[in-house]
Protein backbone atom coordinates (compact mmCIF):
# COMPACT_ATOMS: atom_id res chain seq x y z
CA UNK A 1 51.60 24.86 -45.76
CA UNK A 2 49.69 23.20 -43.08
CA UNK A 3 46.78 20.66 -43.21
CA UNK A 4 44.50 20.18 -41.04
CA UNK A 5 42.36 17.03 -40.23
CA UNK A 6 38.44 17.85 -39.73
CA UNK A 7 37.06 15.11 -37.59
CA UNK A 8 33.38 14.80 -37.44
CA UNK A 9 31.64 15.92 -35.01
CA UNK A 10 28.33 14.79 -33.57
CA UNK A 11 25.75 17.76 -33.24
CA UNK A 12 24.53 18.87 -29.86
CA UNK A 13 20.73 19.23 -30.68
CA UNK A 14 19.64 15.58 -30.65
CA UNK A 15 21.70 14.89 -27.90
CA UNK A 16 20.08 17.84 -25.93
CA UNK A 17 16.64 16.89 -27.18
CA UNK A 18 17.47 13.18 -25.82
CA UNK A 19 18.67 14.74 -22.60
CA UNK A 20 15.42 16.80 -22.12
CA UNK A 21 13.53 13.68 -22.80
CA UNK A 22 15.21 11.40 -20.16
CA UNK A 23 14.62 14.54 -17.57
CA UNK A 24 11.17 14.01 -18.82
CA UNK A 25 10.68 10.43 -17.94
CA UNK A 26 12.67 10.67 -14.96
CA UNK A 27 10.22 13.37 -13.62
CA UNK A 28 7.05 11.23 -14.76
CA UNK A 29 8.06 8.04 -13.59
CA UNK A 30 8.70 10.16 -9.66
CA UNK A 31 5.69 12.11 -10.21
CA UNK A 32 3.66 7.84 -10.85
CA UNK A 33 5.41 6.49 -8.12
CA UNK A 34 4.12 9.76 -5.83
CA UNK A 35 0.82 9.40 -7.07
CA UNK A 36 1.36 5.49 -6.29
CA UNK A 37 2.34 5.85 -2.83
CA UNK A 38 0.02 9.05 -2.07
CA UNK A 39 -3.11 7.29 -3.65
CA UNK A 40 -2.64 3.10 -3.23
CA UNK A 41 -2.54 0.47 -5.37
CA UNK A 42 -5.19 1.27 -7.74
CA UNK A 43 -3.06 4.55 -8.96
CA UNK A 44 0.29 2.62 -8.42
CA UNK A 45 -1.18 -0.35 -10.72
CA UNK A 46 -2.58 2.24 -13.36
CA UNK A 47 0.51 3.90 -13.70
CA UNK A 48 2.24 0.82 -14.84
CA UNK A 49 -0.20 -0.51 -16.42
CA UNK A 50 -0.04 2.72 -18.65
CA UNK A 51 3.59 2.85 -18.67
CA UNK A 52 3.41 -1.50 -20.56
CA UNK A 53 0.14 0.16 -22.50
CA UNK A 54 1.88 1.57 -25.30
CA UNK A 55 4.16 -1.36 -26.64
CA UNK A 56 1.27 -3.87 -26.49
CA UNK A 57 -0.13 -2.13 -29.93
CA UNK A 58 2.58 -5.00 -31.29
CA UNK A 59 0.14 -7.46 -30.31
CA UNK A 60 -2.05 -5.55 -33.36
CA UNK A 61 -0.55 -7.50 -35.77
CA UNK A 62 1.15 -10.45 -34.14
CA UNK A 63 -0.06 -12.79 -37.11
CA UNK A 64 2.08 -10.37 -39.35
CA UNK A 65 5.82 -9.87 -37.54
CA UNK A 66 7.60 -13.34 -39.10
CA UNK A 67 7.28 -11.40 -42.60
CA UNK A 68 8.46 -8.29 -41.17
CA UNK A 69 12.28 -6.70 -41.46
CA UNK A 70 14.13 -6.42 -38.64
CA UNK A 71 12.84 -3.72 -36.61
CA UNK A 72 9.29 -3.30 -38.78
CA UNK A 73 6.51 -2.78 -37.01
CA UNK A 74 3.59 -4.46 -39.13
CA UNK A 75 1.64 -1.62 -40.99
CA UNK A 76 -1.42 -2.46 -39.60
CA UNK A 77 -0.23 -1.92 -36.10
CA UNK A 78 1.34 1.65 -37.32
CA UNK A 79 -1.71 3.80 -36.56
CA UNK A 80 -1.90 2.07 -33.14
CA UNK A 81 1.39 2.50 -32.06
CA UNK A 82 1.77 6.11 -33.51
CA UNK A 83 -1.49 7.27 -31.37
CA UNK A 84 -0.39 5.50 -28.13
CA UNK A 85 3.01 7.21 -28.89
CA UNK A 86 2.00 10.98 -29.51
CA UNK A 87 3.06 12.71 -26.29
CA UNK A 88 0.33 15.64 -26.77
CA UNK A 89 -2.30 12.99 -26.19
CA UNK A 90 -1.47 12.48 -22.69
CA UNK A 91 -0.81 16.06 -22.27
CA UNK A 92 -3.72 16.80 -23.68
CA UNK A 93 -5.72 14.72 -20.98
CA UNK A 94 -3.72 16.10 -18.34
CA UNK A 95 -4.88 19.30 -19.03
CA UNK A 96 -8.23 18.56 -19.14
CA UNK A 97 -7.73 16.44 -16.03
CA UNK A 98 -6.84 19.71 -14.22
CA UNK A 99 -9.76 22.02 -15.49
CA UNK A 100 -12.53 19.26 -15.51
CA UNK A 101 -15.01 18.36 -13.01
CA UNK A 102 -13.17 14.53 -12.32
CA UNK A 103 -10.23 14.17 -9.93
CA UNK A 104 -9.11 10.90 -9.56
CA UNK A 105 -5.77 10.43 -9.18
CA UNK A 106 -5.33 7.12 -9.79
CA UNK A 107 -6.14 8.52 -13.89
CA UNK A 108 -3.45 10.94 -12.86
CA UNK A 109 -1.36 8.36 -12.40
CA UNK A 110 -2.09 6.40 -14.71
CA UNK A 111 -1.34 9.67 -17.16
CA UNK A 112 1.91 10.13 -15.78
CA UNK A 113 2.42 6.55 -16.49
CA UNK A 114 2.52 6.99 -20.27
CA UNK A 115 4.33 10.61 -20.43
CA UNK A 116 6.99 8.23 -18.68
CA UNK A 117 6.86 6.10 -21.41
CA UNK A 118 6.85 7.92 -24.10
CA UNK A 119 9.68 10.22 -22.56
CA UNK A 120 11.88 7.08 -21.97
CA UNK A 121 10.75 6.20 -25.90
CA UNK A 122 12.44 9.34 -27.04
CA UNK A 123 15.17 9.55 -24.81
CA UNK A 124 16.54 6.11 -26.10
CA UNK A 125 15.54 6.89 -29.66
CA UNK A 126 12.37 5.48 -30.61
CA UNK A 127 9.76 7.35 -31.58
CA UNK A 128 6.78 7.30 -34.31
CA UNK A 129 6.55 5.18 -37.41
CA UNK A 130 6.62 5.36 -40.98
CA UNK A 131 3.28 4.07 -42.49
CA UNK A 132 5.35 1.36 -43.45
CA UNK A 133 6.34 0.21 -40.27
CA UNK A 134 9.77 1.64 -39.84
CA UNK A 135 11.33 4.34 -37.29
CA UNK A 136 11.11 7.94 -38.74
CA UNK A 137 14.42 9.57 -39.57
């Protein structure tokens, strides 16, 4: 009679989905700097400032963090950071960037900016909240 030893195994998906994310961010961050050196300092200063944008929703609730749990985002700040963190929302603009009357790239940039974010967000394993503050499962 034989026995065999099952060892765990992690599964493939969220390390795919992680994968496509950092290709993601990688392809943002190139397609900012482009836009940066293409369009000046104006696009090249909007695209970082949109890539910092998203983490400053901490600052939301700044008076709230000592009483926090290690890694709790207050739940005031939750709404904030969940909106600033939605990928389709910069997608969404993007789109509308290419079928609407403005072309400016520095907001191009500035777009590609926070896709890069976000993508390096998910690649790494953050992503939304829980209206209590904490990382969704």
């Amino acid at each position: 009679m034989s026995t065999h030893t099952v060892t765990p195994s992690r599964p493939v998906f969220p390390t795919l989905r992680r994968i496509a994310w950092l290709t993601g961010a990688l392809f943002w961050s190139a397609f900012a700097v482009l836009e940066a050196v293409n369009h000046g300092w104006v696009a090249g200063t909007l695209a970082l400032a949109f890539f910092v944008l998203p983490d400053l929703t901490f600052l939301v609730a700044l008076d709230d963090a000592p009483r926090m749990a290690k890694g709790q985002l207050p739940p005031r700040a939750v709404p904030y950071y969940n909106a600033l963190h939605r990928a389709l929302v910069p997608l969404a603009l993007i789109g509308l960037y290419t079928v609407g009357p403005v072309a400016w790239a520095p907001a191009f940039a500035a777009l590609c900016g926070w896709l890069a974010h976000i993508s390096y967000d998910r690649a790494f394993g953050y992503g939304l909240r829980t209206k209590e503050g904490f990382q969704r499962g």
